[in-house]
Protein backbone atom coordinates (compact mmCIF):
# COMPACT_ATOMS: atom_id res chain seq x y z
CA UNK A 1 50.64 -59.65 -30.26
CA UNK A 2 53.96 -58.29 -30.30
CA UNK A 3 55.57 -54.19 -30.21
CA UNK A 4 58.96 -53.22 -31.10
CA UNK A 5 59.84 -50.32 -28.10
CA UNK A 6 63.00 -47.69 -28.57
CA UNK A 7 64.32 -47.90 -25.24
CA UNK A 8 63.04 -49.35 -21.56
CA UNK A 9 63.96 -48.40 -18.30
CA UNK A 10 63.28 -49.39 -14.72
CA UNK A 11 61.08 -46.40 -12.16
CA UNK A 12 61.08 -46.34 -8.71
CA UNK A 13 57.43 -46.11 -7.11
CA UNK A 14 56.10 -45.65 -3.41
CA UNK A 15 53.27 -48.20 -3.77
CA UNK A 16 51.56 -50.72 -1.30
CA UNK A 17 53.20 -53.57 -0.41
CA UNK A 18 51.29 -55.50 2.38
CA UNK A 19 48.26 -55.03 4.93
CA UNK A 20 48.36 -54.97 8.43
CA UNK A 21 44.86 -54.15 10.60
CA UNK A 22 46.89 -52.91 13.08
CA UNK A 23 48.17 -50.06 11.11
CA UNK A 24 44.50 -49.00 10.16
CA UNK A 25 42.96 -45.33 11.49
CA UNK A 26 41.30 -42.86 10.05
CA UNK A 27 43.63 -42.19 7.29
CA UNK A 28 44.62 -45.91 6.77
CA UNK A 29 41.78 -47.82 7.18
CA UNK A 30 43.00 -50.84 5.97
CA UNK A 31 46.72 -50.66 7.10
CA UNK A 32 48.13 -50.32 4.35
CA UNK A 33 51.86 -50.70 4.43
CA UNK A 34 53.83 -48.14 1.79
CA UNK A 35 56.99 -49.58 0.21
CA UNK A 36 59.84 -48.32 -2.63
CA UNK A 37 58.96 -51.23 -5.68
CA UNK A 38 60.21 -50.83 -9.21
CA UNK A 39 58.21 -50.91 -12.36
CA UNK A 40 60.13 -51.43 -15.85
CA UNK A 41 58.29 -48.71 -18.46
CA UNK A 42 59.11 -49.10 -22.20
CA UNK A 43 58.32 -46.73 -25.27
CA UNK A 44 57.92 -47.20 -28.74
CA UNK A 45 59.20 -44.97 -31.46
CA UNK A 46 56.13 -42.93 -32.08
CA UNK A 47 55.73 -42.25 -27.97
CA UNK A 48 53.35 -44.99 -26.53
CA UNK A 49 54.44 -46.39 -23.62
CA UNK A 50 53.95 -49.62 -21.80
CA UNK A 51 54.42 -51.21 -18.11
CA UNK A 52 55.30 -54.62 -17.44
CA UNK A 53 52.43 -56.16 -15.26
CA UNK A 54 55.08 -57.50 -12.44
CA UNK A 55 56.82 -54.82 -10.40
CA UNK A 56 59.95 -55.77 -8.64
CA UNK A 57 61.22 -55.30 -5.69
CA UNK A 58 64.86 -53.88 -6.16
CA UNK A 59 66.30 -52.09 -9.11
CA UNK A 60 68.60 -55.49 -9.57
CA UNK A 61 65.69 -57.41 -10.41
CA UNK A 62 64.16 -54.79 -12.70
CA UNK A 63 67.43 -54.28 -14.59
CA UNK A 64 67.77 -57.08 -15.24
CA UNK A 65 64.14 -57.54 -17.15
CA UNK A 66 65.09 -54.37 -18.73
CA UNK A 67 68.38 -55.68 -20.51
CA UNK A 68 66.75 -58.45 -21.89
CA UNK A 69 63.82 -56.38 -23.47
CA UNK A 70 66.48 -53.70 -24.72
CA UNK A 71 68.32 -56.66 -26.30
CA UNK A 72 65.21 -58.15 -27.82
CA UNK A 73 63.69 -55.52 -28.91
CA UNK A 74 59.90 -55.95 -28.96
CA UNK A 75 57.42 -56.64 -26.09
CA UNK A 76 54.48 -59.43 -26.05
CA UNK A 77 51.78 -57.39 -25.01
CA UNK A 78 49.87 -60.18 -23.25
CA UNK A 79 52.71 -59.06 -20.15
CA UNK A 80 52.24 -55.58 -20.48
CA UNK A 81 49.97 -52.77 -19.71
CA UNK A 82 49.63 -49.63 -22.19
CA UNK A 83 50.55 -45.81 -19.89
CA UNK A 84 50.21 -42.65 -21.48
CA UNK A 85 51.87 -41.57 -24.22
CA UNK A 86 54.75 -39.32 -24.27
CA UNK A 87 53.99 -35.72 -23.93
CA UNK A 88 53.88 -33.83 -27.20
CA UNK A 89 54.83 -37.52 -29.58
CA UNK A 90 52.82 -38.74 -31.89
CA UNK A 91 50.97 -41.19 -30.11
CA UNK A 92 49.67 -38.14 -27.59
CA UNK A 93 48.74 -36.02 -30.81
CA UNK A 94 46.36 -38.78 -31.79
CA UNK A 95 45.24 -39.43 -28.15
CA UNK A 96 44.67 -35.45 -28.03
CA UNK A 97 42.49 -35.09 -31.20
CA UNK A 98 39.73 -37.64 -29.37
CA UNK A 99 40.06 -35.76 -26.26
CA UNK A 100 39.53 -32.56 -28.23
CA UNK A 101 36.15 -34.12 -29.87
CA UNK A 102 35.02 -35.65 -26.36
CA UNK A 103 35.60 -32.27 -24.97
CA UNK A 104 33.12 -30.54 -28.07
CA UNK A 105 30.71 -33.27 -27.29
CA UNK A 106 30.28 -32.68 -23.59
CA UNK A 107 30.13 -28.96 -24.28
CA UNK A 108 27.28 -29.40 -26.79
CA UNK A 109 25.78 -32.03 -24.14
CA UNK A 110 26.47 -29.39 -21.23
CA UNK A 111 27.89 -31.99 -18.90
CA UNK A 112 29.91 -30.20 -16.95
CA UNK A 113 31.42 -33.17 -15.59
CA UNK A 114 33.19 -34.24 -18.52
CA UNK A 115 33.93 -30.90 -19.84
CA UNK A 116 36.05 -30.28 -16.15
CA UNK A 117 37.70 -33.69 -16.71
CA UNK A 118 39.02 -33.38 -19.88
CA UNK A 119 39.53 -29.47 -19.95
């Protein structure tokens, strides 16, 4: 299944990039090792937004995955993992009305737990 997308663009994240046990402590019990990787993110028209499963490990590499999506134009989503939407687009509006009814239905439920998670 395929998605046209509006625009796509490459994002810097501080993710993990190896293990190494003799890193681990307290706070690190695996020793994990924290790296800069790049992720390309691409939105549709109406605000949804997508991220390819790979992430890259210079902006070069991600650029260059970005060009060729910008000059195709749509995405095969078998390589691509849906984000949230845009804030305030139309794909969050209609992502917000089901939160709004999950929220009424924990409320009548009194499970407090949902109603702090999506209050």
């Amino acid at each position: 299944m395929t998605t046209k997308i509006d625009h796509a663009t490459a994002v810097l994240f501080r993710d993990i990039v190896d293990f190494n046990s003799e890193f681990a402590d307290m706070g690190n019990p695996n020793g994990a090792i924290y790296g800069d990787v790049f992720f390309v993110i691409v939105e549709t028209k109406h605000g949804e937004r997508y991220s390819h499963q790979n992430r890259f490990d210079n902006l070069e590499e991600a650029q260059k995955l970005v060009l060729r999506v910008q000059a195709h134009g749509v995405i095969d989503l078998a390589h691509w993992n849906q984000s949230y939407s845009v804030y305030g687009s139309a794909a969050w509006e209609g992502e917000e009305v089901y939160r709004r009814i999950d929220l009424q239905n924990a409320i009548s439920a009194g499970d407090r737990e949902a109603i702090d998670r999506l209050a």
